[in-house]
Protein backbone atom coordinates (compact mmCIF):
# COMPACT_ATOMS: atom_id res chain seq x y z
CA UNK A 1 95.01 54.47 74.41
CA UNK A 2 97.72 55.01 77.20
CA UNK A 3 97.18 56.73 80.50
CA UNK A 4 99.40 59.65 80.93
CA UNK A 5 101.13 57.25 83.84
CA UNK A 6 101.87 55.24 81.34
CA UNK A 7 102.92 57.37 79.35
CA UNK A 8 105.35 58.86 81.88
CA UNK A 9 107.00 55.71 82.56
CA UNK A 10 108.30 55.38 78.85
CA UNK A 11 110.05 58.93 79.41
CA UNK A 12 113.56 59.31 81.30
CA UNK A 13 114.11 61.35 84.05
CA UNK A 14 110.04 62.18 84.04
CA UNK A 15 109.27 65.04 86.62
CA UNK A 16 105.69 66.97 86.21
CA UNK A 17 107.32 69.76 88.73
CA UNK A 18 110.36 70.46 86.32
CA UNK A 19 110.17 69.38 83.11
CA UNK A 20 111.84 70.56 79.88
CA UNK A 21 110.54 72.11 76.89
CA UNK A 22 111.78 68.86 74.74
CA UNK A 23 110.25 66.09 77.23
CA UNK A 24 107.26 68.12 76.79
CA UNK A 25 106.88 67.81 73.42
CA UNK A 26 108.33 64.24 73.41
CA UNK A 27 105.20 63.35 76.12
CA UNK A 28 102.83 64.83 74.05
CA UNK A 29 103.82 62.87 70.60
CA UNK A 30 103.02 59.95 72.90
CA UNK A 31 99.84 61.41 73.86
CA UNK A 32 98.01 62.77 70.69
CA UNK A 33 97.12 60.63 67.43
CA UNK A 34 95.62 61.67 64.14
CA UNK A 35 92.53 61.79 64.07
CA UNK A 36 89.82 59.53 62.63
CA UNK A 37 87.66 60.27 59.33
CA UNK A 38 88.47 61.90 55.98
CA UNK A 39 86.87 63.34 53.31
CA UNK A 40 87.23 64.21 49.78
CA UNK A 41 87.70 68.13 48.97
CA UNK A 42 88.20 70.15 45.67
CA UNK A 43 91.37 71.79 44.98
CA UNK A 44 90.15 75.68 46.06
CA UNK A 45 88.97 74.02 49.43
CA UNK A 46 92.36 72.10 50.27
CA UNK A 47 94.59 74.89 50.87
CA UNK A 48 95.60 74.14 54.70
CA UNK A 49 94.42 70.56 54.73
CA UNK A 50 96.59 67.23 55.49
CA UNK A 51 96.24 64.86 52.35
CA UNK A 52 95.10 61.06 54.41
CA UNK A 53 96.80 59.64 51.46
CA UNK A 54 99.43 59.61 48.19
CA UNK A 55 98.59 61.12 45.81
CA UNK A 56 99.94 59.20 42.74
CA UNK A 57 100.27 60.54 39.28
CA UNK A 58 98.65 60.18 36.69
CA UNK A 59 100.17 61.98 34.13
CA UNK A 60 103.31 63.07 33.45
CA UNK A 61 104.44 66.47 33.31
CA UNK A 62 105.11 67.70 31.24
CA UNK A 63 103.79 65.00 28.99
CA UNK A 64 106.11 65.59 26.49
CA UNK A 65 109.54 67.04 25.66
CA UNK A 66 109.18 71.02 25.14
CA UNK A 67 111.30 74.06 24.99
CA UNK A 68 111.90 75.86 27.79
CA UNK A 69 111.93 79.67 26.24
CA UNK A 70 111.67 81.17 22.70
CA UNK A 71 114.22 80.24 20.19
CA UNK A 72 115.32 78.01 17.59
CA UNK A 73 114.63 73.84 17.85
CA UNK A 74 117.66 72.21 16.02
CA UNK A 75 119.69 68.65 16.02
CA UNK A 76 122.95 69.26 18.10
CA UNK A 77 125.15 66.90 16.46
CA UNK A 78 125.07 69.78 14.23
CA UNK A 79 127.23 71.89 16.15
CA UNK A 80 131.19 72.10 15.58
CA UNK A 81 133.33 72.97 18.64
CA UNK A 82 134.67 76.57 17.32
CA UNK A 83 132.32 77.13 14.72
CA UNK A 84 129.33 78.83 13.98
CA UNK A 85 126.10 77.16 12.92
CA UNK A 86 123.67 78.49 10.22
CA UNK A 87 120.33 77.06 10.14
CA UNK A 88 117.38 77.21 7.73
CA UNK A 89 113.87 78.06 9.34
CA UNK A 90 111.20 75.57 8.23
CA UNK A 91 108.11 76.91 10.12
CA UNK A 92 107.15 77.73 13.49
CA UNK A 93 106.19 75.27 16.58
CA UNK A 94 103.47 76.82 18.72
CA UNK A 95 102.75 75.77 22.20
CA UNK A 96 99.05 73.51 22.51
CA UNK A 97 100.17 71.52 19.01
CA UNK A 98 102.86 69.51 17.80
CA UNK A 99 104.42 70.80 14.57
CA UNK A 100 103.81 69.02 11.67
CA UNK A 101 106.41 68.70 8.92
CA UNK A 102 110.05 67.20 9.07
CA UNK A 103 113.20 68.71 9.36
CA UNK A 104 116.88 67.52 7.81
CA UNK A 105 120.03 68.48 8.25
CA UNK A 106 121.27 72.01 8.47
CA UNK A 107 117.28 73.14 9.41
CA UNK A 108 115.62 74.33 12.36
CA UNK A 109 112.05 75.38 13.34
CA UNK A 110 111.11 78.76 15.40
CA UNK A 111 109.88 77.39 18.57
CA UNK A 112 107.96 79.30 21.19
CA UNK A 113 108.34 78.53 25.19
CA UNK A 114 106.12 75.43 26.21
CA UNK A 115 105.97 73.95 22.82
CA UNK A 116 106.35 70.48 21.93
CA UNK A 117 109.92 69.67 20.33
CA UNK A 118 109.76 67.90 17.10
CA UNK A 119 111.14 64.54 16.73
CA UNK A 120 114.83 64.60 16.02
CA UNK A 121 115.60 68.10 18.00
CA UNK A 122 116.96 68.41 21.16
CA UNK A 123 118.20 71.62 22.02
CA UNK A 124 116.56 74.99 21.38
CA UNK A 125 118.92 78.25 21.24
CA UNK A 126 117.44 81.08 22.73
CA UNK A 127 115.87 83.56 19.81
CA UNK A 128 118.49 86.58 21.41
CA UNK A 129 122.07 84.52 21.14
CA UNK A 130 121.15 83.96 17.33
CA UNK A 131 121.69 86.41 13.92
CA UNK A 132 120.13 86.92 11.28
CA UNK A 133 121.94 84.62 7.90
CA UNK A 134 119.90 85.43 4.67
CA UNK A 135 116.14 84.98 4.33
CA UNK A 136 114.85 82.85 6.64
CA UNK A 137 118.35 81.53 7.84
CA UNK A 138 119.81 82.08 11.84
CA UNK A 139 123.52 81.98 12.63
CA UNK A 140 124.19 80.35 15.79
CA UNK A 141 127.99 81.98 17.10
CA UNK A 142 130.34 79.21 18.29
CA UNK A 143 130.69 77.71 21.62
CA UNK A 144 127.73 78.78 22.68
CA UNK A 145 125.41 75.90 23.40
CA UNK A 146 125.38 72.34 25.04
CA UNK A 147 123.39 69.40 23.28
CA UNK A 148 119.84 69.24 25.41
CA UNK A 149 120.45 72.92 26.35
CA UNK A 150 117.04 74.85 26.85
CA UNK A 151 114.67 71.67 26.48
CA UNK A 152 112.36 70.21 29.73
CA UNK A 153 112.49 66.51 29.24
CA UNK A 154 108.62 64.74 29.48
CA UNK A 155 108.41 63.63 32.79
CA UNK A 156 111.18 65.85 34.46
CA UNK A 157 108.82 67.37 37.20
CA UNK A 158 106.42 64.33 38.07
CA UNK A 159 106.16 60.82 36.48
CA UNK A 160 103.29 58.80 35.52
CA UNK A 161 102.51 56.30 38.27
CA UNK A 162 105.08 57.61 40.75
CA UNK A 163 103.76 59.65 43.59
CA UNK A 164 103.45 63.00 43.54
CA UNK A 165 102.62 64.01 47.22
CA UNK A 166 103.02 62.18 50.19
CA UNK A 167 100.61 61.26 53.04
CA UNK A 168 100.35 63.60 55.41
CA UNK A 169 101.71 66.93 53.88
CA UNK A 170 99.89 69.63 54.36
CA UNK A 171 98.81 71.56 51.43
CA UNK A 172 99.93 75.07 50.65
CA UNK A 173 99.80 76.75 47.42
CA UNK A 174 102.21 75.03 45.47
CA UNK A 175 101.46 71.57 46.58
CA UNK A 176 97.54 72.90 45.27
CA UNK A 177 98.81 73.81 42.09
CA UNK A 178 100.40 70.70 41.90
CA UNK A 179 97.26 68.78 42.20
CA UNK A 180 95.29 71.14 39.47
CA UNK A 181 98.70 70.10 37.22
CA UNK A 182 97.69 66.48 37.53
CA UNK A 183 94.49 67.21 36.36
CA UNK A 184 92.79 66.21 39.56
CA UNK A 185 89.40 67.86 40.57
CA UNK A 186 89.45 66.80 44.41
CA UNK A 187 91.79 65.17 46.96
CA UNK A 188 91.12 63.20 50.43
CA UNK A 189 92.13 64.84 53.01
CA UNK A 190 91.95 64.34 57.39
CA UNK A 191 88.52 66.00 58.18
CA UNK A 192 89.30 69.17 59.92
CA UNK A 193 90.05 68.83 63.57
CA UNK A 194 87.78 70.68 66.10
CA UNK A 195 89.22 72.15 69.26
CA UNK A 196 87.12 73.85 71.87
CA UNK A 197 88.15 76.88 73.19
CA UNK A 198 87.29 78.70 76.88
CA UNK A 199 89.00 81.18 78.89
CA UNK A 200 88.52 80.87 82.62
CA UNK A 201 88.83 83.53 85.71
CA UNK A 202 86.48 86.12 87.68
CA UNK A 203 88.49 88.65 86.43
CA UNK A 204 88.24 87.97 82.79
CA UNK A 205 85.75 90.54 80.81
CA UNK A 206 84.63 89.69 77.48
CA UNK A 207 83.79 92.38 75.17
CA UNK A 208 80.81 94.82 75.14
CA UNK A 209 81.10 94.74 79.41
CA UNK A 210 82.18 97.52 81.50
CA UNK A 211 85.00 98.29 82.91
CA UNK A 212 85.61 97.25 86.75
CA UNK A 213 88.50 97.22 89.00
CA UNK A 214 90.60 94.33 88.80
CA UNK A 215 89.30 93.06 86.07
CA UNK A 216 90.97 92.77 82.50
CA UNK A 217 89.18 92.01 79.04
CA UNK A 218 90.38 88.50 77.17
CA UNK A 219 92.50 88.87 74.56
CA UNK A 220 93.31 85.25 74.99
CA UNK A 221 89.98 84.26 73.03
CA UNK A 222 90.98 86.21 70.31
CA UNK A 223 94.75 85.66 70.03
CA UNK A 224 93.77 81.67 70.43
CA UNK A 225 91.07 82.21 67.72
CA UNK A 226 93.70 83.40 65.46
CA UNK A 227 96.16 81.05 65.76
CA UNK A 228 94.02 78.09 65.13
CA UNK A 229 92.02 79.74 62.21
CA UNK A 230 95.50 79.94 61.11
CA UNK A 231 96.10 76.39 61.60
CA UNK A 232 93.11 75.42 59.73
CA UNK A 233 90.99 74.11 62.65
CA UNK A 234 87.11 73.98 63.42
CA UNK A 235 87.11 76.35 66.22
CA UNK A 236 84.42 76.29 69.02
CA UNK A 237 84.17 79.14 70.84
CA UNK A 238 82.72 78.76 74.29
CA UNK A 239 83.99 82.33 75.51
CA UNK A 240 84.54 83.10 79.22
CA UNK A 241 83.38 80.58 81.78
CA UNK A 242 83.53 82.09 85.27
CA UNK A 243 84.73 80.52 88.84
CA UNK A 244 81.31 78.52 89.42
CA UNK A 245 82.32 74.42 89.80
CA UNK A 246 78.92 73.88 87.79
CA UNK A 247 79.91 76.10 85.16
CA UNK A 248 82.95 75.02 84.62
CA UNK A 249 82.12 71.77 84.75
CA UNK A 250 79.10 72.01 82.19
CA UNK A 251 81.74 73.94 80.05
CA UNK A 252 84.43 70.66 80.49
CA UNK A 253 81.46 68.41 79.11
CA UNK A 254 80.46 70.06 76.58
CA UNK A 255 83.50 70.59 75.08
CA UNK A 256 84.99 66.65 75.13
CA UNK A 257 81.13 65.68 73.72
CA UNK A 258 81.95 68.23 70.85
CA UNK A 259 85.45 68.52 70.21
CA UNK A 260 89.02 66.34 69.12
CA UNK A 261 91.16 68.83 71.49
CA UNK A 262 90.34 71.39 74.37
CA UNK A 263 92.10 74.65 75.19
CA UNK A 264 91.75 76.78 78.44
CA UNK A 265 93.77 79.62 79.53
CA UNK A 266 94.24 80.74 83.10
CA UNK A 267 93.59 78.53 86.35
CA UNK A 268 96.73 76.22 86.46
CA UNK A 269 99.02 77.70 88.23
CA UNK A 270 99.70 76.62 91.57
CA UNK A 271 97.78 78.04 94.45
CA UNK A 272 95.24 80.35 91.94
CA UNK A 273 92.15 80.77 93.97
CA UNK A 274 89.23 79.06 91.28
CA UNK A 275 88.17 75.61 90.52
CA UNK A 276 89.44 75.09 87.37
CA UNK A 277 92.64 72.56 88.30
CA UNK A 278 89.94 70.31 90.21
CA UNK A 279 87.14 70.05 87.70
CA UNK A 280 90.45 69.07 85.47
CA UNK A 281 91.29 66.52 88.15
CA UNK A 282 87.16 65.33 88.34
CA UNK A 283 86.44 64.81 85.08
CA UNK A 284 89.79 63.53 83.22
CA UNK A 285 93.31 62.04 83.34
CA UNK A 286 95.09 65.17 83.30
CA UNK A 287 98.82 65.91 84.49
CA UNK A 288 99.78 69.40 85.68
CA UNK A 289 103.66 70.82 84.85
CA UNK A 290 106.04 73.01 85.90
CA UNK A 291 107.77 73.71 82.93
CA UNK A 292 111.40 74.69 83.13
CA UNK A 293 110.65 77.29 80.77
CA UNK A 294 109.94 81.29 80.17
CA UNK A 295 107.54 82.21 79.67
CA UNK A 296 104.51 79.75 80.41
CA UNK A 297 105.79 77.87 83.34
CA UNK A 298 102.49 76.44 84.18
CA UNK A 299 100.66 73.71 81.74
CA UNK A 300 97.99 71.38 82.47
CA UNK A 301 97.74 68.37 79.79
CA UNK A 302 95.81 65.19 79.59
CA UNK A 303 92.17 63.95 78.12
CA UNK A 304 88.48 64.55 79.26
CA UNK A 305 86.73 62.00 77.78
CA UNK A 306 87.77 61.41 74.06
CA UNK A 307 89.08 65.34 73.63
CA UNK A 308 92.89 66.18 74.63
CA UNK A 309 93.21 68.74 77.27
CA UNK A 310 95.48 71.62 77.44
CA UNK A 311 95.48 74.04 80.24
CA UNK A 312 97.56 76.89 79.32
CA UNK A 313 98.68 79.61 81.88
CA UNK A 314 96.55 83.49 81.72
CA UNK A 315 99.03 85.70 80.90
CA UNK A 316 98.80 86.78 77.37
CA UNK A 317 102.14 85.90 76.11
CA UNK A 318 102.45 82.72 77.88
CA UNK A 319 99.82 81.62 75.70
CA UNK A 320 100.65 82.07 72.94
CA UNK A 321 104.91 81.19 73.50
CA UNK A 322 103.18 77.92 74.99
CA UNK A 323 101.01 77.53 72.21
CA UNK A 324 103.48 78.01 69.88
CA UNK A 325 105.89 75.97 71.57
CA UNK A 326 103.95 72.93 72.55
CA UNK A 327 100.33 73.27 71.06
CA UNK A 328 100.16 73.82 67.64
CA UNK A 329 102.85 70.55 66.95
CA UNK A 330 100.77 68.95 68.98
CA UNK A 331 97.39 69.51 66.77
CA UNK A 332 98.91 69.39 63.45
CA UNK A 333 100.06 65.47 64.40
CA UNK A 334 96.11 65.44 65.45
CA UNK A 335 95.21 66.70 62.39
CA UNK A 336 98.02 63.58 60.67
CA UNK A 337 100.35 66.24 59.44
CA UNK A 338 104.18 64.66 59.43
CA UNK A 339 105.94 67.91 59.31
CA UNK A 340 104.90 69.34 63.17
CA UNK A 341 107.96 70.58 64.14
CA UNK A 342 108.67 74.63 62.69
CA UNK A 343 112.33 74.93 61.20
CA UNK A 344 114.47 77.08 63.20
CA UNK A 345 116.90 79.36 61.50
CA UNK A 346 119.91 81.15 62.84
CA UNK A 347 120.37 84.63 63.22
CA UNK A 348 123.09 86.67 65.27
CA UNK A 349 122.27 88.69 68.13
CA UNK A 350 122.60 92.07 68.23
CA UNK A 351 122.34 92.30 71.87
CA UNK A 352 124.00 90.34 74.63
CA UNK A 353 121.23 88.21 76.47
CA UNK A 354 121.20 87.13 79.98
CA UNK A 355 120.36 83.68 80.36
CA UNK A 356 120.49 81.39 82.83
CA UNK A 357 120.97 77.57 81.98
CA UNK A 358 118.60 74.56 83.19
CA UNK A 359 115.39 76.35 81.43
CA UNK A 360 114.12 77.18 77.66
CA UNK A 361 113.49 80.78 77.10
CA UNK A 362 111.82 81.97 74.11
CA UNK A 363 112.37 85.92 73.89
CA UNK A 364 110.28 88.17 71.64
CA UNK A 365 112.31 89.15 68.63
CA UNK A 366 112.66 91.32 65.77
CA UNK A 367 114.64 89.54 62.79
CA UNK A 368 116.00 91.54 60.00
CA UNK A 369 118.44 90.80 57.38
CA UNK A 370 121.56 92.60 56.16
CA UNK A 371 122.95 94.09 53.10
CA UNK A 372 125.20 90.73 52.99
CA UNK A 373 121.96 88.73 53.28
CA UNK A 374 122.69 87.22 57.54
CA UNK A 375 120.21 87.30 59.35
CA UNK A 376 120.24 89.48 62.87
CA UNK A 377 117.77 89.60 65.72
CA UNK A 378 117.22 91.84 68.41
CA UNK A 379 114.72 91.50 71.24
CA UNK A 380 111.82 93.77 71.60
CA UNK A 381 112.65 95.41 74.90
CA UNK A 382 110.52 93.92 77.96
CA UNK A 383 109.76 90.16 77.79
CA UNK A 384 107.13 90.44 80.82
CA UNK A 385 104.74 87.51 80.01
CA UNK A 386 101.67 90.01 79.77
CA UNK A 387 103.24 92.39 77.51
CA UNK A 388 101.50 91.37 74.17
CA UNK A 389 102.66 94.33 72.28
CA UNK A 390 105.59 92.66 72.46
CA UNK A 391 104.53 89.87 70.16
CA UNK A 392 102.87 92.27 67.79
CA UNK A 393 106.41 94.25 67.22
CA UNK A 394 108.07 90.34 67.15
CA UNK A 395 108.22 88.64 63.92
CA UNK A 396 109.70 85.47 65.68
CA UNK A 397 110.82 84.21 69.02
CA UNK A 398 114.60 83.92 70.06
CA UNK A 399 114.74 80.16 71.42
CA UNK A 400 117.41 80.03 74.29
CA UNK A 401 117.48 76.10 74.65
CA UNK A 402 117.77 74.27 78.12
CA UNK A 403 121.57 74.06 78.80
CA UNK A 404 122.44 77.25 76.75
CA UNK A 405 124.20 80.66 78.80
CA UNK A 406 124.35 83.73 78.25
CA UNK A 407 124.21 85.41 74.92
CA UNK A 408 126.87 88.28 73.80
CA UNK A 409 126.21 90.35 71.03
CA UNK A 410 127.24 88.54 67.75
CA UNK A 411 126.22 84.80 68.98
CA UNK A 412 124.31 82.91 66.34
CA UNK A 413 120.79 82.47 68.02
CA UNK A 414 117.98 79.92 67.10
CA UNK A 415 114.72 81.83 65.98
CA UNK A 416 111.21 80.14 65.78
CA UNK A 417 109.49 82.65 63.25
CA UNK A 418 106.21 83.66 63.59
CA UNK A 419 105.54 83.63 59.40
CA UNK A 420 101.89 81.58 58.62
CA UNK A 421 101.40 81.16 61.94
CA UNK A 422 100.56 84.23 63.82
């Protein structure tokens, strides 16, 4: 296990007081590992879950040739370029059985979507293209088909002993169906990673207390809670811990003896008057940034113990942009997902953007597409870091990279969107 000095030394250019959004998420693939222990889980339970290995097939699927809709099942060396094709009907294939009987030339056998092809056929015509020829007779019109046309070959979505899923994907619905496809009952997965969350500060209420002057209720707890329910972690909620250096540091403890990860918000930033940033320094290895970012500026990171520490800044936004941002790749490579990083798509800007260069901004937006299927984004109005309406009228952020200006109205703009995760 490196130190975070060591850590630091592998990284170019390495400065805690101004550090970019991209050397912070390069430092902390350095820093976090997946985590130890799996377990085996049925299929209903693994939506969310990182598989801890391949998942080879057994079967293949489909196991045999079948048609792909309703129709006719014929040979198509039959067919004659500009000529029509007129079939006898010998009996009808149902899908769960193979159809027994045997065809020759000139016949054909109604076929229904999913059932097994009969040896010797290879294409199936769709039952609309085709006329009626005399009892129990089709015409097939000319030019119409393709040899192999409308039949799934066995094997054509997954093969026997070739793998079906990879380590380390993380399962969402289809990849579950998948699985029940295969026939399997249960997969092994990375045991679910537990993070520990606290908020810190005097001034933080939690709910069911009165209101006072100065003070603010948490929504941090809550917004935090969501987002890694989302994420599929264990979550331990250790509430608000107040400005008391034996609180806080009986609230440090418990969480590393209890948790893989550890999230505070509020009491990084430089000069705030509590004792969170020391009982950080006291009990761990911990760093503390200046990010050259907005919002979210301030970011403590490092480990207490066994857990991995991250000190996010108390402004609600700034959570959850830093979260977002740094965070949540961060834990999904705990939990030994390979896919950590979210896709970002483009979208023009319907608004010009003031920006200036030598930070990342991420700026609440609203995403919509147009009648010619682009995508456009405009930003929600005020991107103060404590106005968390904004990020309930946002469907994504607008990510204004390091070295990147200003933005006039029509720019293509990166968007982070906030779909399955917030």
């Amino acid at each position: 296990m490196k130190t975070l000095a060591e850590i630091a030394a592998q990284l170019q250019g390495y400065d805690p007081q101004a550090l970019s959004a991209d050397a912070v998420n390069d430092f902390l693939t350095r820093l976090v590992e997946p985590v130890a222990g799996t377990e085996q889980v049925g299929v209903f339970e693994a939506l969310g879950r990182v598989l801890s290995e391949d998942i080879v097939s057994p079967i293949s699927v489909p196991p045999h040739d079948n048609s792909a809709m309703d129709g006719y099942a014929f040979d198509a060396a039959q067919l004659r370029a500009g000529a029509p094709l007129t079939l006898e009907v010998m009996g009808t294939a149902l899908a769960g059985k193979a159809w027994q009987g045997n065809i020759g030339e000139g016949q054909c056998v109604k076929i229904m979507t999913g059932a097994i092809m009969p040896p010797g056929l290879d294409t199936v015509v769709p039952q609309e293209f085709t006329q009626p020829a005399g009892q129990a007779r089709i015409s097939i019109p000319p030019n119409l088909l393709q040899p192999g046309d409308n039949r799934r070959l066995a094997g054509e979505d997954l093969t026997h002993g070739k793998p079906a899923l990879h380590k380390g994907a993380r399962l969402g619905p289809a990849e579950c169906g998948l699985i029940a496809s295969l026939g399997l009952q249960s997969v092994a997965v990375h045991r679910r990673l537990r993070v520990a969350y606290f908020s810190t500060g005097d001034e933080i209420l939690s709910l069911g207390e009165p209101p006072r002057e100065g003070a603010v209720y948490d929504s941090n707890r809550y917004t935090v809670f969501g987002l890694l329910t989302r994420l599929g972690c264990e979550v331990i909620d250790m509430g608000v811990v107040r400005d008391d250096p034996a609180l806080l540091e009986a609230a440090f403890r418990e969480a590393a003896a209890k948790a893989d990860a550890i999230i505070t918000s509020g009491g990084v930033s430089v000069g705030e008057a509590d004792y969170t940033k020391a009982m950080m320094k006291k009990l761990g290895d911990v760093a503390f940034w200046k990010i050259a970012m907005r919002p979210g500026r301030p970011m403590a990171v490092g480990r207490i113990g066994n857990s991995v520490l991250f000190g996010l800044p108390g402004n609600p936004v700034a959570v959850m942009v830093t979260f977002l941002a740094f965070v949540r790749p961060a834990l999904l490579r705990m939990m030994g997902s390979t896919e950590t990083q979210p896709p970002l798509l483009k979208a023009r800007s319907a608004e010009a953007i003031r920006k200036k260069a030598g930070r990342t901004e991420y700026q609440r937006g609203i995403v919509t597409a147009a009648p010619d299927g682009s995508l456009h984004v405009c930003t929600t109005g005020n991107q103060g870091s404590g106005v968390l309406s904004s990020m309930v009228r946002a469907n994504g952020l607008i990510v204004l990279h390091h070295d990147q200006g200003n933005v006039a109205a029509g720019d293509e703009v990166d968007v982070m969107m906030f779909a399955g995760t917030v």
